[in-house]
Protein backbone atom coordinates (compact mmCIF):
# COMPACT_ATOMS: atom_id res chain seq x y z
CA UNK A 1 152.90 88.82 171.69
CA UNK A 2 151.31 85.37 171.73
CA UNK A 3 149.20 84.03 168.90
CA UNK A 4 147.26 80.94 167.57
CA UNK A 5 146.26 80.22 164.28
CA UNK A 6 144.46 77.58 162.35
CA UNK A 7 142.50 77.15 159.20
CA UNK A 8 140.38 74.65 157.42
CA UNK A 9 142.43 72.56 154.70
CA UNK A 10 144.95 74.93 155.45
CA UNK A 11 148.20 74.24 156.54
CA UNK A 12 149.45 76.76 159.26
CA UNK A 13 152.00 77.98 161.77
CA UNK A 14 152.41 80.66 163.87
CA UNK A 15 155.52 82.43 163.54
CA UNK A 16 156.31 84.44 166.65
CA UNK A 17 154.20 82.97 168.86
CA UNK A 18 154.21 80.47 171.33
CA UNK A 19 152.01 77.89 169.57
CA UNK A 20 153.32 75.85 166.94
CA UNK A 21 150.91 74.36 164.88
CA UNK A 22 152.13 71.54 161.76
CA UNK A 23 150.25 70.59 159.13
CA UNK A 24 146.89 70.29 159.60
CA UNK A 25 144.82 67.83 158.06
CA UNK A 26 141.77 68.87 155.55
CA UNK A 27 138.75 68.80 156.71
CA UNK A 28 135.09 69.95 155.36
CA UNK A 29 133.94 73.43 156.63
CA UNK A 30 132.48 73.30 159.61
CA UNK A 31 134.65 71.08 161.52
CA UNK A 32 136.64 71.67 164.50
CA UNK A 33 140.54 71.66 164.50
CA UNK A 34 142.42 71.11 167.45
CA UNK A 35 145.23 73.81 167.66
CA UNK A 36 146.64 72.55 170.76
CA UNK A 37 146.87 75.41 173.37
CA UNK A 38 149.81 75.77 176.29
CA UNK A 39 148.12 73.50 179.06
CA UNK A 40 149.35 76.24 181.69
CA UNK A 41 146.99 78.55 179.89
CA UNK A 42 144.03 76.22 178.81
CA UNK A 43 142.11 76.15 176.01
CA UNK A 44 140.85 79.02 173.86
CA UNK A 45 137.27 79.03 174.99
CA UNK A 46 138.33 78.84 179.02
CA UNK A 47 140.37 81.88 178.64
CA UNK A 48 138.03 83.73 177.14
CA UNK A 49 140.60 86.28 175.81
CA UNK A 50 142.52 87.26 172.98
CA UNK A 51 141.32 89.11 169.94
CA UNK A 52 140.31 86.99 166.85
CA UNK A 53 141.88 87.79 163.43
CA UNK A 54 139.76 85.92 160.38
CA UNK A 55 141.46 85.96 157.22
CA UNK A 56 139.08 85.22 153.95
CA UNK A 57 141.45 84.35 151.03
CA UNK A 58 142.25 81.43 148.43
CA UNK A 59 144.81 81.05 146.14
CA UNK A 60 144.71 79.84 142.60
CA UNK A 61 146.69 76.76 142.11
CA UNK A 62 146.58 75.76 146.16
CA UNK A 63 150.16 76.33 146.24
CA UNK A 64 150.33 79.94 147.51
CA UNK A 65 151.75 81.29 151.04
CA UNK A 66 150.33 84.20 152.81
CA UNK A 67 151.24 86.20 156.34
CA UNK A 68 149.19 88.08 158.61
CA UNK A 69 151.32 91.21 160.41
CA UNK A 70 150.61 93.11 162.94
CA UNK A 71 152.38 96.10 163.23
CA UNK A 72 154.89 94.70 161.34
CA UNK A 73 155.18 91.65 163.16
CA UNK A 74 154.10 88.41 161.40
CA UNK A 75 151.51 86.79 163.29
CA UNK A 76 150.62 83.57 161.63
CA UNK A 77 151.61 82.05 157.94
CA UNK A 78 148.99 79.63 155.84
CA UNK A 79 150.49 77.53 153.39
CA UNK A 80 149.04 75.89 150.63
CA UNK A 81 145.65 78.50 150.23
CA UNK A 82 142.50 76.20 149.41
CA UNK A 83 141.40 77.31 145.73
CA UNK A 84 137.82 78.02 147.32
CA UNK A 85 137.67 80.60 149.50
CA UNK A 86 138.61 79.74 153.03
CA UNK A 87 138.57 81.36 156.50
CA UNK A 88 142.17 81.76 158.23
CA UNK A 89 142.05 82.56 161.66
CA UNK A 90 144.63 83.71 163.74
CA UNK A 91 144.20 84.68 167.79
CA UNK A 92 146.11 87.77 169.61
CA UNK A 93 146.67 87.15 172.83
CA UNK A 94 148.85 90.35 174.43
CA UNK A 95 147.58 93.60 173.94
CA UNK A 96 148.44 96.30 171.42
CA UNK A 97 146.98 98.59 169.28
CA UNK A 98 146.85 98.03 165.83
CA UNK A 99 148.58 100.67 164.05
CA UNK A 100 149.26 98.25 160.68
CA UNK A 101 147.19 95.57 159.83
CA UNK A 102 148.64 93.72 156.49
CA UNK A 103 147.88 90.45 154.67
CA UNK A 104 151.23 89.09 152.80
CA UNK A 105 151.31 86.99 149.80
CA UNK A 106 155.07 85.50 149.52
CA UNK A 107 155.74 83.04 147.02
CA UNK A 108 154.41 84.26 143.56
CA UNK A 109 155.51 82.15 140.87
CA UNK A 110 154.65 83.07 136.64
CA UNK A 111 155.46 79.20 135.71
CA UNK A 112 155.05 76.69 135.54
CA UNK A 113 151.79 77.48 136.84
CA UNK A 114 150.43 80.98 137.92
CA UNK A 115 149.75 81.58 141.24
CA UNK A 116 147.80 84.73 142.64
CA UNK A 117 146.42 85.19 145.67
CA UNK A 118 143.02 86.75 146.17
CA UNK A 119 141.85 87.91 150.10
CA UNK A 120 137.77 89.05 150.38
CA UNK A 121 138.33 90.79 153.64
CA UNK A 122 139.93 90.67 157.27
CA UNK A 123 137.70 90.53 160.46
CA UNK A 124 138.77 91.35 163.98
CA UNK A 125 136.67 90.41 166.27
CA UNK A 126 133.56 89.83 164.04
CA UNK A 127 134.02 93.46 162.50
CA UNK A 128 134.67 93.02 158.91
CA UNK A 129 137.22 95.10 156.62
CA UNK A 130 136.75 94.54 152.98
CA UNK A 131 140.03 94.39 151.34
CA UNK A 132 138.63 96.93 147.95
CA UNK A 133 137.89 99.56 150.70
CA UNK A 134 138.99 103.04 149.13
CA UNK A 135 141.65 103.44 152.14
CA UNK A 136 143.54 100.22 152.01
CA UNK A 137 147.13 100.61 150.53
CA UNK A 138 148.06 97.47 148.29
CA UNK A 139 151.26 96.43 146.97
CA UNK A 140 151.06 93.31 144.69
CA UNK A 141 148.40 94.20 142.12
CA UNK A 142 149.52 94.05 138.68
CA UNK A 143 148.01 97.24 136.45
CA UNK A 144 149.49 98.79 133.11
CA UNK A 145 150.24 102.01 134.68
CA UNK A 146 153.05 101.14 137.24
CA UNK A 147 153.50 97.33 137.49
CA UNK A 148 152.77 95.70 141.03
CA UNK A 149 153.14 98.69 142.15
CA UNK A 150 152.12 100.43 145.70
CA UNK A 151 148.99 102.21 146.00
CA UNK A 152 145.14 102.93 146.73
CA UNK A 153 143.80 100.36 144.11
CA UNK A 154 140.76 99.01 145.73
CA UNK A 155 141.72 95.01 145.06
CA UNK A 156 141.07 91.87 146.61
CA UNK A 157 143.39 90.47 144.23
CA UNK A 158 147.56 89.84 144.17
CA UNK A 159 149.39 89.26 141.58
CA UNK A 160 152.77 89.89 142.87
CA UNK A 161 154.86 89.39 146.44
CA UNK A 162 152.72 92.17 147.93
CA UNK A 163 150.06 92.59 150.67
CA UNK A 164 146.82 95.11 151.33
CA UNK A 165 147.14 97.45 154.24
CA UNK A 166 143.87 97.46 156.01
CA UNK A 167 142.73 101.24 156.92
CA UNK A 168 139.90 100.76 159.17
CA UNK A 169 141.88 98.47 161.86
CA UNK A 170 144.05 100.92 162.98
CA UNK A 171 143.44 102.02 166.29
CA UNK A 172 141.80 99.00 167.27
CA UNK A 173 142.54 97.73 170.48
CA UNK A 174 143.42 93.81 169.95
CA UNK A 175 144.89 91.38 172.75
CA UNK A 176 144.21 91.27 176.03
CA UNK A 177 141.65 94.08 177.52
CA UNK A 178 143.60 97.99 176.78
CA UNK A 179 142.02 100.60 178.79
CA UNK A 180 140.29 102.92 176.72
CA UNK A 181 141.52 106.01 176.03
CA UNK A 182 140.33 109.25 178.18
CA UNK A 183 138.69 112.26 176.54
CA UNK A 184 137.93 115.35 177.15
CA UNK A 185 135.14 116.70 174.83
CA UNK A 186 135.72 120.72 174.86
CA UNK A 187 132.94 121.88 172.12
CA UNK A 188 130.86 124.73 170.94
CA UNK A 189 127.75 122.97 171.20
CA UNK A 190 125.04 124.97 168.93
CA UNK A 191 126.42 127.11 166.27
CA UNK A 192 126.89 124.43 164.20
CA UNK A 193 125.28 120.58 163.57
CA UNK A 194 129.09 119.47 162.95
CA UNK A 195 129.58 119.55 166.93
CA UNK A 196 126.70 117.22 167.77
CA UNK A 197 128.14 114.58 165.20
CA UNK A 198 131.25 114.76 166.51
CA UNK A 199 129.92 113.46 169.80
CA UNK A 200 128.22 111.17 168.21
CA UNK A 201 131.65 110.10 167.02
CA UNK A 202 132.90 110.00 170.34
CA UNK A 203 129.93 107.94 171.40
CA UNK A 204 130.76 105.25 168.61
CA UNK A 205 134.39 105.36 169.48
CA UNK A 206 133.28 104.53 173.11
CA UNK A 207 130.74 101.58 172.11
CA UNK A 208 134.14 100.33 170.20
CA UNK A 209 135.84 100.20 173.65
CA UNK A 210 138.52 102.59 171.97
CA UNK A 211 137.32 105.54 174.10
CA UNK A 212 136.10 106.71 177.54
CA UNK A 213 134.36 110.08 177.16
CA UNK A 214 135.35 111.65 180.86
CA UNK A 215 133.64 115.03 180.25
CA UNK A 216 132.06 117.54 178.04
CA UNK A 217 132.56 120.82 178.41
CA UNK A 218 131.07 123.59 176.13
CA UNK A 219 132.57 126.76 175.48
CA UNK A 220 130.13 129.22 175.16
CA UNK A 221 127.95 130.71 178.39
CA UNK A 222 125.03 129.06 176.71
CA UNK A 223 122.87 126.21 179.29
CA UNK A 224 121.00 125.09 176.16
CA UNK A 225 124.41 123.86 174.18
CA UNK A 226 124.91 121.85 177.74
CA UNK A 227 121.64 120.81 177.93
CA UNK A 228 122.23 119.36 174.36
CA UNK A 229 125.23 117.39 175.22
CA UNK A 230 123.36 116.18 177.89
CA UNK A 231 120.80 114.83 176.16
CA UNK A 232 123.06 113.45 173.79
CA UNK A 233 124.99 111.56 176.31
CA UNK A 234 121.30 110.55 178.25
CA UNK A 235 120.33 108.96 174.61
CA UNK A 236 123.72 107.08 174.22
CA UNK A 237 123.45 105.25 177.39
CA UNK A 238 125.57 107.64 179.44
CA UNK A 239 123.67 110.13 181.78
CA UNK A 240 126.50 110.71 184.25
CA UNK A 241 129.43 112.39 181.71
CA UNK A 242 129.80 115.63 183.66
CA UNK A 243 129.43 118.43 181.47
CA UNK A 244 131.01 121.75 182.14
CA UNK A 245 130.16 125.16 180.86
CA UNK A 246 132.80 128.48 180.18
CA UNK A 247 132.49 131.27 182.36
CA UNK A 248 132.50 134.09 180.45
CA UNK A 249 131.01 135.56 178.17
CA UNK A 250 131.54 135.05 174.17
CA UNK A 251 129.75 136.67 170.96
CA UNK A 252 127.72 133.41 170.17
CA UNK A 253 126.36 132.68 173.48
CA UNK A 254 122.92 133.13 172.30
CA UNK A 255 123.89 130.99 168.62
CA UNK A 256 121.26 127.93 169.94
CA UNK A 257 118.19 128.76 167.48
CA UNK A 258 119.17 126.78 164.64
CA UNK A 259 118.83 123.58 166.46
CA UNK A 260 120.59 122.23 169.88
CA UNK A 261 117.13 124.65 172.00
CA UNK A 262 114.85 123.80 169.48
CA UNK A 263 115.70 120.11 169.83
CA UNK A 264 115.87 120.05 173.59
CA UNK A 265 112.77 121.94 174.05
CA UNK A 266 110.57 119.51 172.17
CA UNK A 267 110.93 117.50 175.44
CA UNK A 268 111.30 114.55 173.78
CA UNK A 269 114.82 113.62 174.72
CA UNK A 270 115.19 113.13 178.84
CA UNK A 271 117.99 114.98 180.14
CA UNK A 272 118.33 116.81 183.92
CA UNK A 273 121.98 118.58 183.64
CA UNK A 274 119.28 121.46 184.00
CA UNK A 275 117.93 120.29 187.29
CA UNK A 276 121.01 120.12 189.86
CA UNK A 277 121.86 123.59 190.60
CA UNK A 278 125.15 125.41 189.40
CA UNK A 279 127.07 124.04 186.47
CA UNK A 280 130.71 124.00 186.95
CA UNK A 281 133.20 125.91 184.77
CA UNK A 282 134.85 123.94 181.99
CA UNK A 283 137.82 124.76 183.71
CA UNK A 284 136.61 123.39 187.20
CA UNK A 285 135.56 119.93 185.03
CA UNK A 286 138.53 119.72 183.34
CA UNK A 287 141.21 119.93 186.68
CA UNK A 288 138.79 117.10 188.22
CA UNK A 289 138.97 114.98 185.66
CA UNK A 290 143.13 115.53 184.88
CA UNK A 291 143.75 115.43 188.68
CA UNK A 292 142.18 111.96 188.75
CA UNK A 293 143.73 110.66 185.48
CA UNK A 294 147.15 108.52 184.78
CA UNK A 295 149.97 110.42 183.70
CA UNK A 296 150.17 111.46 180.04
CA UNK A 297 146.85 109.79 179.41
CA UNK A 298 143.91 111.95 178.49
CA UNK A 299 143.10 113.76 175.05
CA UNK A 300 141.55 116.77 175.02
CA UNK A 301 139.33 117.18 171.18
CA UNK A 302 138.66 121.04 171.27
CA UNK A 303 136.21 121.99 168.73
CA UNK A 304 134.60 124.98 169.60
CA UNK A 305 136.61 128.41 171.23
CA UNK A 306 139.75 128.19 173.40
CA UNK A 307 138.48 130.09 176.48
CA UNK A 308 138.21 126.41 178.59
CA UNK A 309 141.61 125.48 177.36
CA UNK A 310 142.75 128.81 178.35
CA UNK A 311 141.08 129.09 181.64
CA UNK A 312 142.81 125.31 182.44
CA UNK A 313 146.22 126.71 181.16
CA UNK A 314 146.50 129.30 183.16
CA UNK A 315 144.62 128.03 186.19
CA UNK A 316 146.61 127.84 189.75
CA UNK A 317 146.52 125.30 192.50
CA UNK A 318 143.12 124.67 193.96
CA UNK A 319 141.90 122.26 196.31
CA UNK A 320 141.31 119.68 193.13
CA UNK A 321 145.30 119.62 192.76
CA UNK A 322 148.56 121.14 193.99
CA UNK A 323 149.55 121.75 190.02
CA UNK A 324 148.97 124.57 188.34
CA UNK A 325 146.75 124.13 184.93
CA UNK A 326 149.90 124.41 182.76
CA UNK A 327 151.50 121.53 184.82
CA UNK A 328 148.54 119.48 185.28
CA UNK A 329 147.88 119.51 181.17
CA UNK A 330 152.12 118.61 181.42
CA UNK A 331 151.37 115.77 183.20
CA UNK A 332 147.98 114.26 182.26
CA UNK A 333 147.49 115.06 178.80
CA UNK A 334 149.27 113.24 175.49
CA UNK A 335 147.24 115.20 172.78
CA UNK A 336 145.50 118.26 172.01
CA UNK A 337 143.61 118.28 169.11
CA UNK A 338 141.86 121.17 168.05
CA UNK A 339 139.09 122.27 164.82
CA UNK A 340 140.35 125.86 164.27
CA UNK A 341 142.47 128.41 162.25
CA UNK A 342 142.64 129.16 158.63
CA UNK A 343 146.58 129.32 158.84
CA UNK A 344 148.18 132.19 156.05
CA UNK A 345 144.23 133.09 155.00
CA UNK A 346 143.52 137.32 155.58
CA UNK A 347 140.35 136.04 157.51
CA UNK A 348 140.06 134.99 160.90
CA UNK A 349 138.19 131.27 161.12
CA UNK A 350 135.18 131.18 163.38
CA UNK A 351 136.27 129.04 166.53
CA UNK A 352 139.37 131.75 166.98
CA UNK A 353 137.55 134.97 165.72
CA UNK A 354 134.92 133.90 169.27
CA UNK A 355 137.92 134.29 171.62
CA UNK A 356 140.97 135.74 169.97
CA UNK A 357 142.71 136.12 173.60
CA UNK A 358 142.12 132.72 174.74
CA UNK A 359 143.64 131.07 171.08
CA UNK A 360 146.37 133.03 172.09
CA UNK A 361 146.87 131.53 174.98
CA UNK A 362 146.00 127.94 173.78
CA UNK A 363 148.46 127.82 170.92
CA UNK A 364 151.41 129.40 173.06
CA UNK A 365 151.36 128.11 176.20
CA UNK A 366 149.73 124.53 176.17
CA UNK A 367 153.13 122.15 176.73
CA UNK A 368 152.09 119.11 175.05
CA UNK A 369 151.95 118.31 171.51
CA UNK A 370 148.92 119.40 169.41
CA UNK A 371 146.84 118.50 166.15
CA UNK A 372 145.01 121.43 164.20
CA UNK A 373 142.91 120.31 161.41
CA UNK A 374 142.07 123.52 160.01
CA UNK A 375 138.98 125.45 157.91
CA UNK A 376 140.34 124.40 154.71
CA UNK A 377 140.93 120.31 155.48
CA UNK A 378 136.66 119.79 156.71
CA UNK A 379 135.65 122.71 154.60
CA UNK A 380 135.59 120.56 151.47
CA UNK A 381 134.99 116.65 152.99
CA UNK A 382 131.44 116.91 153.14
CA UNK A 383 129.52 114.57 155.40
CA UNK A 384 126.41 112.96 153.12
CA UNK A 385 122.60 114.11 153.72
CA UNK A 386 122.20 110.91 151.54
CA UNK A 387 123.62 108.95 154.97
CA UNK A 388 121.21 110.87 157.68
CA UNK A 389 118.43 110.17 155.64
CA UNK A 390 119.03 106.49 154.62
CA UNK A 391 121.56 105.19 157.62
CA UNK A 392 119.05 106.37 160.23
CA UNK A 393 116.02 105.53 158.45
CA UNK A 394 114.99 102.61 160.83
CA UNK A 395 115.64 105.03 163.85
CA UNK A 396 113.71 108.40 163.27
CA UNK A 397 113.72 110.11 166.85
CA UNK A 398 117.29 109.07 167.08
CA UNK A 399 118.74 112.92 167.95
CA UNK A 400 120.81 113.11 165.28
CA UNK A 401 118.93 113.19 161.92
CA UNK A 402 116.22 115.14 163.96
CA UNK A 403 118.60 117.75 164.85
CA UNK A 404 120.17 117.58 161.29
CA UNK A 405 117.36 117.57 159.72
CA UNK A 406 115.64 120.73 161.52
CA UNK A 407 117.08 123.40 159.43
CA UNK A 408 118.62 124.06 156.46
CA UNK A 409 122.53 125.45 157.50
CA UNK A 410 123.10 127.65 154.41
CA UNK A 411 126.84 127.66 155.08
CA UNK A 412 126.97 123.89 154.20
CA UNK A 413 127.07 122.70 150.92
CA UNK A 414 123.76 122.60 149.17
CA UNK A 415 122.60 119.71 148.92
CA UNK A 416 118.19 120.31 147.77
CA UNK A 417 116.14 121.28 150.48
CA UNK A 418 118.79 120.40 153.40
CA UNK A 419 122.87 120.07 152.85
CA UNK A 420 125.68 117.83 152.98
CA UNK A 421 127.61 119.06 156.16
CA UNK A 422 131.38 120.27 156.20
CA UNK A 423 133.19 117.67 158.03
CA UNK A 424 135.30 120.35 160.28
CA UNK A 425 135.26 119.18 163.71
CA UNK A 426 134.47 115.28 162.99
CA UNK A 427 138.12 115.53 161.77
CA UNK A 428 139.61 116.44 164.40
CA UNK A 429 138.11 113.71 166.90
CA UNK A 430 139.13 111.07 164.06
CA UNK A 431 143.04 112.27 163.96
CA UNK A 432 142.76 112.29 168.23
CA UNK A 433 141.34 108.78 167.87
CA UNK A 434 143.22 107.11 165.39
CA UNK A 435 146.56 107.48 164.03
CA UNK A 436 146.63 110.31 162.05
CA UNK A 437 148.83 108.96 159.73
CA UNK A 438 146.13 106.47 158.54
CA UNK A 439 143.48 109.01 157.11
CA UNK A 440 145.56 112.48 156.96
CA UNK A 441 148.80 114.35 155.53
CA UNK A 442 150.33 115.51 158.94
CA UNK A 443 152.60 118.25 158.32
CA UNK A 444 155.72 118.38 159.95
CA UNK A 445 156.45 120.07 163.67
CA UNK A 446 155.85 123.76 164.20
CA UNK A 447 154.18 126.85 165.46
CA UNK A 448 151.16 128.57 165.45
CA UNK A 449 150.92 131.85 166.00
CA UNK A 450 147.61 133.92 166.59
CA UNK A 451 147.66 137.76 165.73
CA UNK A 452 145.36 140.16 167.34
CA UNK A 453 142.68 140.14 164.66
CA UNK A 454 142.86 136.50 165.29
CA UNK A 455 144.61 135.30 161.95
CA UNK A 456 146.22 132.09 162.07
CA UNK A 457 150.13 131.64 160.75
CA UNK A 458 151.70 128.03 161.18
CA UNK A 459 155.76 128.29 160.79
CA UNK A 460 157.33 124.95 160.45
CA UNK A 461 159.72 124.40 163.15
CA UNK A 462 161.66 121.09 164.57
CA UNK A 463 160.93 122.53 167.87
CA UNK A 464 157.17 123.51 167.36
CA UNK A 465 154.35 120.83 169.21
CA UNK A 466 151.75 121.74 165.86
CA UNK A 467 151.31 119.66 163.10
CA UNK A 468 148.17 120.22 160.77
CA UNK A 469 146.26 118.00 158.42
CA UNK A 470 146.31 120.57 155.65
CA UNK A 471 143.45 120.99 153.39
CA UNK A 472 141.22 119.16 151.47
CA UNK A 473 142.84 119.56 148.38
CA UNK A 474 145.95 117.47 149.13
CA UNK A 475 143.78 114.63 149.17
CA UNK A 476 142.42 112.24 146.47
CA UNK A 477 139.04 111.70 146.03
CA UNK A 478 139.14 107.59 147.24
CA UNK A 479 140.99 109.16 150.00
CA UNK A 480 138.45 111.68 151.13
CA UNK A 481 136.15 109.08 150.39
CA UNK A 482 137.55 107.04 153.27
CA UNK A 483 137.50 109.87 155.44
CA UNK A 484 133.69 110.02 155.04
CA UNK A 485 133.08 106.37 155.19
CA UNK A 486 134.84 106.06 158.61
CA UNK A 487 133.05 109.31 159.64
CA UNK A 488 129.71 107.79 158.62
CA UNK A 489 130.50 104.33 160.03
CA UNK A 490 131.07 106.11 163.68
CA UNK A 491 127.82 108.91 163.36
CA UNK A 492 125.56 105.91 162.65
CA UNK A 493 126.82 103.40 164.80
CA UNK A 494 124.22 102.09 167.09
CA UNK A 495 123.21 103.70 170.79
CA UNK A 496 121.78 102.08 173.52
CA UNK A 497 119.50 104.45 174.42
CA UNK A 498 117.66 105.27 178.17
CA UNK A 499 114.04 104.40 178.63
CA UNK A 500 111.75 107.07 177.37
CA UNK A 501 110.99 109.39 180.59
CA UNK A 502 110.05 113.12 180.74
CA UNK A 503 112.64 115.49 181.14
CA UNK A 504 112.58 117.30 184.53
CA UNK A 505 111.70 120.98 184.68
CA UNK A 506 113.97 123.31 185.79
CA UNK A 507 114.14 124.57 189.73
CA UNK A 508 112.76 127.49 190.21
CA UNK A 509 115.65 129.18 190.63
CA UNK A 510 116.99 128.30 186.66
CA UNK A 511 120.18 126.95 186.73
CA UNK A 512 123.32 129.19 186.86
CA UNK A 513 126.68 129.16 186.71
CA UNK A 514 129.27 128.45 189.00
CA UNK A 515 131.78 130.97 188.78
């Protein structure tokens, strides 16, 4: 990696990098300090690149040291801390992905005079990350209970050689430009509002740069849960995501009243996946898009049934590739990660009980590893009415408080006259986003195994390709409660949404499906 880093009345120097930079002199805030950049590479503001890392921290005495690491690599070191708060600013040059993000304090001293370090927040890029957010780890924070201890203790402040572990960074693509990473959104669309949110998700991952959404495909034989998508994409600013459709036939084909057809048909959201003639099978979307992707690139978020997965698995050579399904998903795809199974519970969950066969297939055959948040882990994080009402207040026909907000879904948790929604499938795009690690207890390798009344057994095994997230009672509440904040902080992030038009009839004809 390369870095730069400078502060005012700070002195600083970068570590690792290339740049060197001595003591600086103090100046007042505001001023500009030359950091002196490799003249091969010009300045800072010619390039244009590189990720900026803004520290906000002071130190007690002006005395105290502190690092910034990435991934475990220190990227810059300010000496003597200002006593007023001061912003520390380090640039990352080569690309990675952040998958630790830590601010170091390294010479605590008692006497002769006390020094402590205290650190407001981190910003990368302009986004901020508060350091008392409920899923930062912190080591360094003196407390009665356990000393300086390591844990979730919401604190700005160190006491001790320690540092705060910043949560909402990881994943973050920092450095140079890092190509996004290709999904595959395989969904339900309709039976539930917890699908539509987990696009929306995928949307805010994308206006991150952290994602490109390369298709949806919906797993039912139901036009209206594509027409949805559709006009979910058309509102976030992306029209042409081709959207596939399964098939066959499943039990909740016709599951759209609740919402996704009462929604579209209010006409107020342009779409026109209607309007083109045949749909293409999920399967036909998904060998398109893996045929034309980089090897062991593309993640596949299932959250609805397996019969699109299936069909892929067990697809053979076409005129889209020379690989069979089995081998394309072998070589294209890193990660599966799928919303279903109730794993040891008598009952069969929903998103397996709608295609027993194809689960089957999914969790036997599919060669690459896979992530299965199960009914249990979203059943209890519950997803905030108080947030669709308040975070979308100064957007009203935004789709997704209107289609929230249409019924009330008596199988979410009550929450008045509408309900706080069960997080299940926004979990499973957030562990095939971001490190799992960071928000989740990931079990260790093993099977799944699907039984014929489609009951779900997991059986730890070092040669298994599952691990699951558990359930939402391994968790603590501050930890749940960072679930739902980065949940929240994707749903609501802001579209750019398509001119208002009218949406396009259907041909006379309706639209079918390619078989």
């Amino acid at each position: 990696m390369r870095w730069h880093s400078w502060g005012i009345g700070s002195r600083a120097a970068v570590i690792l990098g290339v740049v060197m930079v001595g003591i600086l002199p103090a100046v007042s805030a505001g001023a500009q300090v030359d950091v002196g950049v490799d003249e091969d590479r010009g300045s800072m503001a010619d390039r244009g690149a590189g990720t900026t890392i803004v520290v906000n921290a002071a130190g007690t005495t002006g005395e105290e040291i502190i690092e910034l690491a990435v991934n475990d690599e220190v990227v810059a070191t300010w000496t003597g801390l200002s006593t007023t708060p001061t912003r520390l600013t380090a640039v990352i040059d080569q690309a990675t992905v952040v998958e630790r993000l830590r601010v170091h304090f390294t010479n605590d001293r008692w006497r002769p005079r006390d020094r402590n370090v205290v650190v407001d927040y981190v910003e990368v890029d302009g986004r901020r990350f508060e350091s008392e957010s409920p899923g930062n780890l912190s080591k360094g924070r003196w407390t009665s209970g356990d000393g300086c201890g390591e844990g979730r203790k919401r604190t700005e402040v160190l006491h001790c050689n320690g540092w705060i572990e910043y949560a909402g960074a990881v994943g973050l693509a920092v450095g140079a430009t890092t190509a996004p990473l290709p999904v595959i959104f395989d969904t339900d669309m309709g039976p539930d509002i917890d699908d539509a949110l987990a696009l929306a998700m995928l949307h805010g991952y994308q206006g991150e740069g952290r994602v490109e959404i390369e298709a949806v495909t919906v797993s039912r034989r139901s036009i209206w849960g594509a027409r949805y998508a559709d006009l979910l994409n058309t509102f976030y600013g992306r029209p042409d995501i081709p959207i596939g459709i399964h098939g066959d036939t499943t039990p909740a084909d016709g599951a759209d009243g609740n919402w996704s057809r009462p929604v579209v048909e209010t006409g107020r959201y342009h779409h026109d996946v209607h309007t083109g003639g045949p749909l293409p099978t999920g399967v036909q979307v998904m060998r398109e898009v893996l045929a034309g992707a980089e090897d062991g690139s593309v993640v596949i978020v299932q959250t609805g049934f397996s019969g699109n997965l299936a069909d892929l698995l067990t697809s053979g050579p076409d005129a889209t590739s020379p690989l069979t399904g089995r081998e394309l998903v072998a070589t294209k795809v890193r990660l599966v990660s799928i919303m279903g199974g109730d794993n040891g519970s008598a009952n069969a969950e929903f998103n397996v009980a709608n295609d027993i066969a194809a689960a089957q297939v999914v969790f036997a055959q599919t060669p690459v590893p896979i992530i299965q948040s199960e009914f249990g882990l979203g059943y209890g994080l519950l997803y905030p009415l108080a947030s669709i009402r308040s975070d979308f207040a100064d957007r009203p026909n935004h789709p997704i408080p209107v289609s929230y907000l249409w019924t009330d879904l008596s199988w979410h948790a009550d929450a008045g006259d509408r309900y706080d929604m069960r997080a299940w499938d926004l979990t499973s795009v957030l562990a095939a986003v971001e490190p799992p690690e960071r928000y989740f207890e990931v079990s260790q390798p093993g099977r799944v195994e699907v039984d014929d009344a489609g009951r779900t057994r997991f059986t730890p095994t070092p040669a298994g390709n599952v691990t699951t997230l558990g359930h939402h009672r391994d968790y603590s509440d501050a930890e749940q409660a960072a679930i739902i904040d980065r949940l929240i902080e994707l749903v609501t992030a802001p579209a750019t949404p398509v001119p208002a038009q009218p949406t396009p009839e259907s041909p006379p004809w309706g639209r079918t499906i390619a078989r």
